[in-house]
N, C-alpha and C. Protein backbone atom coordinates (compact mmCIF):
# COMPACT_ATOMS: atom_id res chain seq x y z
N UNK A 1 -42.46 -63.71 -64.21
CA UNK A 1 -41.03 -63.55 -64.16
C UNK A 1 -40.38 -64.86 -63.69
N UNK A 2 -39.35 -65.02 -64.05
CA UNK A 2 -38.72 -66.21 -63.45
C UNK A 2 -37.31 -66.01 -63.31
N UNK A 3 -37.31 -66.57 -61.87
CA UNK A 3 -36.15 -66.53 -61.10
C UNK A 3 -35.38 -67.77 -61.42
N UNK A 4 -34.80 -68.75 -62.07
CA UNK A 4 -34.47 -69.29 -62.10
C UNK A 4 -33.48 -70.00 -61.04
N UNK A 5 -34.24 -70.06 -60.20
CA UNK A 5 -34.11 -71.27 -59.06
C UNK A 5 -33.26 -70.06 -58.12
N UNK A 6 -32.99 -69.47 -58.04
CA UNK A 6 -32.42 -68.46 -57.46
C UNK A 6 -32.98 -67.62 -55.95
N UNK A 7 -34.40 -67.33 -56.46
CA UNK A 7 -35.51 -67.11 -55.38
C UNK A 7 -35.72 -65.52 -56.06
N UNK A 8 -36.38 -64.64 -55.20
CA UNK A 8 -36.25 -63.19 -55.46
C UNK A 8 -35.46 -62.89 -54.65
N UNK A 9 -34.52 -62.91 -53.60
CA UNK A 9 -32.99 -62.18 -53.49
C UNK A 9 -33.61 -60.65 -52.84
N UNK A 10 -32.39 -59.62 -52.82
CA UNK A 10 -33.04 -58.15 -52.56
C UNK A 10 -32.83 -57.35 -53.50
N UNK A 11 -32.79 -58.05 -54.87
CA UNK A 11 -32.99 -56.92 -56.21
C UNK A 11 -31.82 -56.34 -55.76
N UNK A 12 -31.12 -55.22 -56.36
CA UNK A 12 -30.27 -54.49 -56.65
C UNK A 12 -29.47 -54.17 -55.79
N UNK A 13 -29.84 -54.26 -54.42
CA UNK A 13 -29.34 -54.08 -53.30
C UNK A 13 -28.44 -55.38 -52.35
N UNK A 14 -28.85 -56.61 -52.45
CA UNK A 14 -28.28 -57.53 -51.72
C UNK A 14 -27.43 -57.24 -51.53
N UNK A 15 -26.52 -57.31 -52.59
CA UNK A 15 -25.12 -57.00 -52.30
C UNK A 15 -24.30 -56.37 -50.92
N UNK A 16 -25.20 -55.01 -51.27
CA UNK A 16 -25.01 -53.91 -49.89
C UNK A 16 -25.83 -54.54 -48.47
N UNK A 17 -26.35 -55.40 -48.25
CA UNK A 17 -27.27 -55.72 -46.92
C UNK A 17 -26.57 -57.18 -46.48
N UNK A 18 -25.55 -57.75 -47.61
CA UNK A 18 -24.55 -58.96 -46.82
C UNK A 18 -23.49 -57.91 -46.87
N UNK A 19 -22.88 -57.12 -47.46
CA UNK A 19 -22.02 -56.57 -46.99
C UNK A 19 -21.93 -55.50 -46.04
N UNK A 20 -23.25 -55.26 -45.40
CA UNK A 20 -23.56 -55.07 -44.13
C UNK A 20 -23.73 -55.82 -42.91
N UNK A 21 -24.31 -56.80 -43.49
CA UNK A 21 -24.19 -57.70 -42.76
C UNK A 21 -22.50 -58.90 -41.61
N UNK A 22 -21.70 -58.37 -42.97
CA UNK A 22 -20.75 -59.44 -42.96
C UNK A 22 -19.67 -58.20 -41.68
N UNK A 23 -20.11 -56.99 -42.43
CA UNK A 23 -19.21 -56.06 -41.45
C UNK A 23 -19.83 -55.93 -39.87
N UNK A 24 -20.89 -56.08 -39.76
CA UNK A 24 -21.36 -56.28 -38.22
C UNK A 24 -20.73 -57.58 -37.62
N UNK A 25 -20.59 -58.60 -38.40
CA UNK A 25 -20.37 -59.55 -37.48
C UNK A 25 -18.45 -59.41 -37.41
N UNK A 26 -17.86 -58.90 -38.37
CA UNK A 26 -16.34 -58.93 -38.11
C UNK A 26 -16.29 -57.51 -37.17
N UNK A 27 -17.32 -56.92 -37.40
CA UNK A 27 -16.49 -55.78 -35.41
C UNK A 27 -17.08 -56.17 -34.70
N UNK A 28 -18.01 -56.73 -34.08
CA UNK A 28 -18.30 -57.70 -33.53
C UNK A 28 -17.31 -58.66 -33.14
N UNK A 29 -16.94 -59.59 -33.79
CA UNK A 29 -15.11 -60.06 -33.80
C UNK A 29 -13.89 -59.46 -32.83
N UNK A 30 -14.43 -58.09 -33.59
CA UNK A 30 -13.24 -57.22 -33.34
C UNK A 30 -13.10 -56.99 -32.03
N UNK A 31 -14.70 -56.25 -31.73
CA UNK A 31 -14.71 -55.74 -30.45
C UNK A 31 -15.20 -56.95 -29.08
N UNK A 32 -15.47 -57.87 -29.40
CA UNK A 32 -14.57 -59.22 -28.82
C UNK A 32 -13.28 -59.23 -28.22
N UNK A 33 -11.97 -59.13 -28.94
CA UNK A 33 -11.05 -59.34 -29.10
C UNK A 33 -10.62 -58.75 -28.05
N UNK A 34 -10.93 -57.18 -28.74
CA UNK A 34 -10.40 -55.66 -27.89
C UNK A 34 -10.30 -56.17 -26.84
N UNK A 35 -11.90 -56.17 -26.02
CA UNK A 35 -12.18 -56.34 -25.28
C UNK A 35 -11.59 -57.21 -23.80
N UNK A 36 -11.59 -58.48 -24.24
CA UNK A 36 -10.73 -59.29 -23.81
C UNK A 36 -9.16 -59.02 -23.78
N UNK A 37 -8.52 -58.90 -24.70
CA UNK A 37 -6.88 -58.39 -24.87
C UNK A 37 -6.54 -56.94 -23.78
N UNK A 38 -8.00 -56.45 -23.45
CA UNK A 38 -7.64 -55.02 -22.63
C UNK A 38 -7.47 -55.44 -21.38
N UNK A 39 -8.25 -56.45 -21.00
CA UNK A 39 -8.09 -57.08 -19.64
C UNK A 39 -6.86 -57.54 -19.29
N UNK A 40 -5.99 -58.35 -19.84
CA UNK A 40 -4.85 -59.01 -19.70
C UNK A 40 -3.70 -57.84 -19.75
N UNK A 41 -2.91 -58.46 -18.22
CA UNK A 41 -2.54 -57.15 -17.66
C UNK A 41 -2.23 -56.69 -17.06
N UNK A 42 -3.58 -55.89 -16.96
CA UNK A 42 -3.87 -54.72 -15.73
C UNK A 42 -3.79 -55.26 -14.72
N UNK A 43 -3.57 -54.32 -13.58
CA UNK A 43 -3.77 -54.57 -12.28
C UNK A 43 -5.44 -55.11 -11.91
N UNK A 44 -5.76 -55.79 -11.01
CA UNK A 44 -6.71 -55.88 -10.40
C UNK A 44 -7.28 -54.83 -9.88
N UNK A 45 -8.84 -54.48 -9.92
CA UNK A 45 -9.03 -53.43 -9.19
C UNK A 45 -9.17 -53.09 -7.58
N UNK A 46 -8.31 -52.40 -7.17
CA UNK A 46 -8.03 -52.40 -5.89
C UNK A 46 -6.63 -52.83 -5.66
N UNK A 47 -6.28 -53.17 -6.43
CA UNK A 47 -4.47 -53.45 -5.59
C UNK A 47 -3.83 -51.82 -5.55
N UNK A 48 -3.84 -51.16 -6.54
CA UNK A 48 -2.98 -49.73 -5.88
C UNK A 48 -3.87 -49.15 -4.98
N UNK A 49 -4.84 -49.13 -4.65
CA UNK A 49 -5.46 -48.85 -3.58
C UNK A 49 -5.12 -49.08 -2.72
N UNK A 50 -5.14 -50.68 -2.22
CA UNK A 50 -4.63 -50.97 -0.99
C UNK A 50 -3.30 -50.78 -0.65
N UNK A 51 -2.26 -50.85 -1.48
CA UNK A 51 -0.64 -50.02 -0.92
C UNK A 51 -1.47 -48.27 -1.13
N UNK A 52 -2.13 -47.76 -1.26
CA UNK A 52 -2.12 -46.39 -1.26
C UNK A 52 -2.79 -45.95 0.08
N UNK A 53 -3.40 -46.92 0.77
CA UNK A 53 -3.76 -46.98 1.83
C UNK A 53 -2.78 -46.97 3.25
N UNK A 54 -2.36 -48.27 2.67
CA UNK A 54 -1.28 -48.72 3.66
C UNK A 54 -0.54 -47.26 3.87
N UNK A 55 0.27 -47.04 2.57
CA UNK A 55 1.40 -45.94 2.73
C UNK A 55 0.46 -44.52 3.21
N UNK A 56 -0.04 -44.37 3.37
CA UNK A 56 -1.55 -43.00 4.05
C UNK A 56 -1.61 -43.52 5.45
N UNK A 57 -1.75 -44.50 5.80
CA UNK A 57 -1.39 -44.89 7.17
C UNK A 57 -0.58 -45.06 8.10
N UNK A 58 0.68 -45.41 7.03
CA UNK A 58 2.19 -45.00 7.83
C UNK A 58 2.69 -44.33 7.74
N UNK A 59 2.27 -43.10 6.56
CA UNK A 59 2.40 -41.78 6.71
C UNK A 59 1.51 -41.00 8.31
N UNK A 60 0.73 -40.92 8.53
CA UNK A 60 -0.01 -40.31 9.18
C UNK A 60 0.47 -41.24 10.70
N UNK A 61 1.35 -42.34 10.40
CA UNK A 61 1.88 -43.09 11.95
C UNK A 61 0.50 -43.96 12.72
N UNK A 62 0.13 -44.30 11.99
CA UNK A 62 -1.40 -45.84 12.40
C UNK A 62 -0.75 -46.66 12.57
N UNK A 63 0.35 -46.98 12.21
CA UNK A 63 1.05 -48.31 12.28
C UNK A 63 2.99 -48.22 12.11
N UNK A 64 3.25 -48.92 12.68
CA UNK A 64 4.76 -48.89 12.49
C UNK A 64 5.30 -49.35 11.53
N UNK A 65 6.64 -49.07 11.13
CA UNK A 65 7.39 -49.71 10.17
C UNK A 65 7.41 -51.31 10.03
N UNK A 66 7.94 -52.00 11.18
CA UNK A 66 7.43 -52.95 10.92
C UNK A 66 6.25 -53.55 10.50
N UNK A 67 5.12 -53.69 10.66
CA UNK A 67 3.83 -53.87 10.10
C UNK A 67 3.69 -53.02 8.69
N UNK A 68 4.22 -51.70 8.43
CA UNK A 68 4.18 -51.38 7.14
C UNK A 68 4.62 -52.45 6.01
N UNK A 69 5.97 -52.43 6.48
CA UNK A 69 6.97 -53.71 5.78
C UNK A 69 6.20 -54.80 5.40
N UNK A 70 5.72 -55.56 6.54
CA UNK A 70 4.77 -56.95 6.22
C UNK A 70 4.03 -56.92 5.66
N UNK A 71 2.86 -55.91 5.46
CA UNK A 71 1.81 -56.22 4.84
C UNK A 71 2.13 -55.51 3.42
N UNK A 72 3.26 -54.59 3.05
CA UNK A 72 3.44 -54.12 1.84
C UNK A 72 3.95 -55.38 1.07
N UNK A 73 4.42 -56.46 1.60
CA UNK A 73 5.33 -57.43 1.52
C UNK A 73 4.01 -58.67 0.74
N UNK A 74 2.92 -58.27 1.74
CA UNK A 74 1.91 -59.47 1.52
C UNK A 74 1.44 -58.87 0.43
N UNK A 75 1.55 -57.26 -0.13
CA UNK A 75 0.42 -57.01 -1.32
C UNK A 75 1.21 -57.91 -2.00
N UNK A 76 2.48 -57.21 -2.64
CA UNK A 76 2.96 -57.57 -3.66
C UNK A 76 3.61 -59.12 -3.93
N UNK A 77 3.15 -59.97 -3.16
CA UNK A 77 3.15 -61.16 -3.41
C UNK A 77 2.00 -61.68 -4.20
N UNK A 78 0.88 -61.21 -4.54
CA UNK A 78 -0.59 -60.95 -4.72
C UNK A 78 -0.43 -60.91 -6.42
């Protein structure tokens, strides 16, 4: 048989195994992207925590208003 410079290939199928191929690497791409783009954003983890803290503490009177004030003052400079 002769392939004319071509090689033997995957017979009847190639087609379908780069166009398998080609779709792994574009979601791949994709889910790259997602990925990254989901981050940009959000809060850090732990910042509503720590005002949810704070305010649980000056609810319950651990600390006074003043000191509430300041350090609610220091999250959200953050």
């Amino acid at each position: 048989m002769m392939w004319w410079g071509y090689g033997p290939g995957y017979g009847g199928f190639g087609w379908l195994a780069m166009g398998l191929g080609m779709l792994v690497w574009v979601g791949l791409a994709v889910a790259t992207v997602v990925v990254l783009l989901g981050r940009v954003g959000r809060p850090r983890r732990g910042d509503g925590d720590a005002l949810a803290i704070l305010e649980a503490r000056y609810a319950r009177g651990e600390i006074g208003r003043e000191e509430f004030l300041e350090r609610r003052a220091d999250l959200e400079r953050r």
